[in-house]
N, C-alpha and C. Protein backbone atom coordinates (compact mmCIF):
# COMPACT_ATOMS: atom_id res chain seq x y z
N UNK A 1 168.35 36.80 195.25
CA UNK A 1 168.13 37.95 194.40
C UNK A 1 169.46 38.46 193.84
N UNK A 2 170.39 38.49 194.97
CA UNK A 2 171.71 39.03 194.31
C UNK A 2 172.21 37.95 193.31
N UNK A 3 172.01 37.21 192.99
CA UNK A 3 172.64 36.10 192.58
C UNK A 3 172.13 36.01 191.12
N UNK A 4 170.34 35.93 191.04
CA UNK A 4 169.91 36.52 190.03
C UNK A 4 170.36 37.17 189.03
N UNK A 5 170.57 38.53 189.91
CA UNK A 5 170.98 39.64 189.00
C UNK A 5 172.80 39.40 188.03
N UNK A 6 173.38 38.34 189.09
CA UNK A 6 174.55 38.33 188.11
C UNK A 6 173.99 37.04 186.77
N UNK A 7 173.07 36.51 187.40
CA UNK A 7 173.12 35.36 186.13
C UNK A 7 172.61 36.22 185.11
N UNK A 8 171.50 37.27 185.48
CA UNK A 8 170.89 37.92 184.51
C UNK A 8 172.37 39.03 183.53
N UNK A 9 173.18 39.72 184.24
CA UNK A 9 174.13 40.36 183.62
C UNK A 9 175.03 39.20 183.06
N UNK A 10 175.00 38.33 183.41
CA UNK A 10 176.45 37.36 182.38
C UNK A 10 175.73 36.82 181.20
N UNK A 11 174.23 36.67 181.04
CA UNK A 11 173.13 36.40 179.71
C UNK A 11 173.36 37.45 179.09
N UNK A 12 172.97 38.72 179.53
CA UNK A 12 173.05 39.77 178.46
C UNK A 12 174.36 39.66 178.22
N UNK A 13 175.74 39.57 178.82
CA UNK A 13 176.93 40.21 177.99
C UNK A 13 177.25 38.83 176.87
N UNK A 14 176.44 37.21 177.19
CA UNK A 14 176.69 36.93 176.34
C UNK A 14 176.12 36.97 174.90
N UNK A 15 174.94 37.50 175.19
CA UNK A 15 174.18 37.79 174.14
C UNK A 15 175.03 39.54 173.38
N UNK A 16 175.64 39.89 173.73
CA UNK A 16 175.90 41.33 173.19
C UNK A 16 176.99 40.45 172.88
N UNK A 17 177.99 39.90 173.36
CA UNK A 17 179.34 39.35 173.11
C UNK A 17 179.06 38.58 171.59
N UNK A 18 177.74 37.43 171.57
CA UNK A 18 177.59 36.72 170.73
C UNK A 18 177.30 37.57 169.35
N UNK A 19 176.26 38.78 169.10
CA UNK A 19 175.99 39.69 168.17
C UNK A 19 177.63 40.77 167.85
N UNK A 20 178.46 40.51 168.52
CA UNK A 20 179.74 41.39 168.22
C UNK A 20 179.38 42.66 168.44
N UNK A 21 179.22 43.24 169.22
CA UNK A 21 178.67 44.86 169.96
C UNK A 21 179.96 44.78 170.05
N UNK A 22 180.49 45.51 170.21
CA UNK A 22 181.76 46.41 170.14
C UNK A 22 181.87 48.17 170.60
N UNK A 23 181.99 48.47 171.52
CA UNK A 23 182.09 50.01 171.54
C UNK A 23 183.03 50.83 170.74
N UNK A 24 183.94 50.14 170.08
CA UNK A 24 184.68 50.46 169.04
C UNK A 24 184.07 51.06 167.37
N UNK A 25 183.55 50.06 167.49
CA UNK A 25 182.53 50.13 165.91
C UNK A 25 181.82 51.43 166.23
N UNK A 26 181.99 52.02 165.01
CA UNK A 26 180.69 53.20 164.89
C UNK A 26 179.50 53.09 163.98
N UNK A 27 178.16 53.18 164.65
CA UNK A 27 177.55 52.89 164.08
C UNK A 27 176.92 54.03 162.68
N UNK A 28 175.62 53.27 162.10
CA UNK A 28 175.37 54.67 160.77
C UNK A 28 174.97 55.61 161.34
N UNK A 29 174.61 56.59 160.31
CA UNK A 29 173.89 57.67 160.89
C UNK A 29 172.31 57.94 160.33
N UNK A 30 171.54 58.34 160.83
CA UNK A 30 170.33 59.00 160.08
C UNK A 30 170.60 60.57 159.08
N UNK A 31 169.84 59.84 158.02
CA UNK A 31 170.16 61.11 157.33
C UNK A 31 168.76 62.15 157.62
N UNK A 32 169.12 63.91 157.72
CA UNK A 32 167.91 63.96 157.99
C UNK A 32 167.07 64.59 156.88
N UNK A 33 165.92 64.51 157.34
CA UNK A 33 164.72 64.68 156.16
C UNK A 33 164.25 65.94 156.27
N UNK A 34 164.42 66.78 155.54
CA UNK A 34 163.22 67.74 155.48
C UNK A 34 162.29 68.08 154.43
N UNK A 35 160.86 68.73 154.41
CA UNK A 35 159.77 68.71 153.89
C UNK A 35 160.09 69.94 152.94
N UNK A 36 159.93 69.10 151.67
CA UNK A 36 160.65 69.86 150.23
C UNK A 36 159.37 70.48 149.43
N UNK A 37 159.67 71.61 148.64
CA UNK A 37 158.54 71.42 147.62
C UNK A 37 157.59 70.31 146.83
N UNK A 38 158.29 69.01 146.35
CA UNK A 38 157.87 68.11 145.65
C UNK A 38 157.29 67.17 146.78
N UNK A 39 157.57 67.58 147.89
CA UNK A 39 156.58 66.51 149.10
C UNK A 39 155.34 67.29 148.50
N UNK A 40 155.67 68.85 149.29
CA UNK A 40 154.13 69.43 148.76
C UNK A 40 153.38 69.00 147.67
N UNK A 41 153.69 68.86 146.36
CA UNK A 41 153.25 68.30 145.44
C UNK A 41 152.61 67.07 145.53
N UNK A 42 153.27 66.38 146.06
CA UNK A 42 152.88 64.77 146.28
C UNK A 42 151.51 65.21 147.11
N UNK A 43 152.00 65.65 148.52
CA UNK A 43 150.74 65.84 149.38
C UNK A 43 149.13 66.21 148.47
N UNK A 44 149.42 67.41 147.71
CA UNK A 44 148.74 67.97 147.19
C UNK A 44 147.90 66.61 145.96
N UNK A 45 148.85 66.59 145.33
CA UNK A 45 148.11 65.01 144.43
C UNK A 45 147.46 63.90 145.18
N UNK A 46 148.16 63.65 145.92
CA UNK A 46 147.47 62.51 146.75
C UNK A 46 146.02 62.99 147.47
N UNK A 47 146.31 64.53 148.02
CA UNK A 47 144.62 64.29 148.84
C UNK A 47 143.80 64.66 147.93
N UNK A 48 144.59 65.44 146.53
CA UNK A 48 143.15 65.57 146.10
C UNK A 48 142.53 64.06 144.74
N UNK A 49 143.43 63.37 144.64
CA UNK A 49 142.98 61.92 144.32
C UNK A 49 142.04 60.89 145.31
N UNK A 50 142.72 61.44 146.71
CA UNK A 50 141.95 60.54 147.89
C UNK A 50 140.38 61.11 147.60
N UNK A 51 140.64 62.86 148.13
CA UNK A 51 139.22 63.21 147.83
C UNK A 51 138.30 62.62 146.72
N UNK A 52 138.58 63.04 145.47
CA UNK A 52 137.93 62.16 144.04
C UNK A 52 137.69 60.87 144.06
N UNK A 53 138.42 60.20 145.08
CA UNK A 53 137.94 59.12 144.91
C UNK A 53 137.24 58.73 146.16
N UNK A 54 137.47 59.39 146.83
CA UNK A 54 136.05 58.92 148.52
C UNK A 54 134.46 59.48 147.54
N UNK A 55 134.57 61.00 147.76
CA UNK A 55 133.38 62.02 147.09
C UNK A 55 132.82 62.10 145.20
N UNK A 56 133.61 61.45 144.24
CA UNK A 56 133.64 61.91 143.08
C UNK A 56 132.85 60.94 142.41
């Protein structure tokens, strides 16, 4: 079992080694989103097209 576990840790570091992981590198960022007037709009067009077109 102990033995295992190192074959299993020397796979992963070569697999992180092979993709170039780096703790150096910084990665992106998320930009964040928030819910604007023109979503509303959209929302608003869309259900009432969905509606018209399920009921109309």
């Amino acid at each position: 079992m102990f033995m295992s576990a190192f074959k299993k840790a020397f796979e992963l570091t070569e697999a992180i080694e092979s993709r170039a992981y780096s703790a150096k590198i910084t990665r992106g960022h998320f930009k964040n989103l928030s819910f604007s007037f023109n979503d509303l709009l959209a929302f608003i067009f869309f259900a009432g097209l969905s509606f018209f077109l399920l009921f109309g």
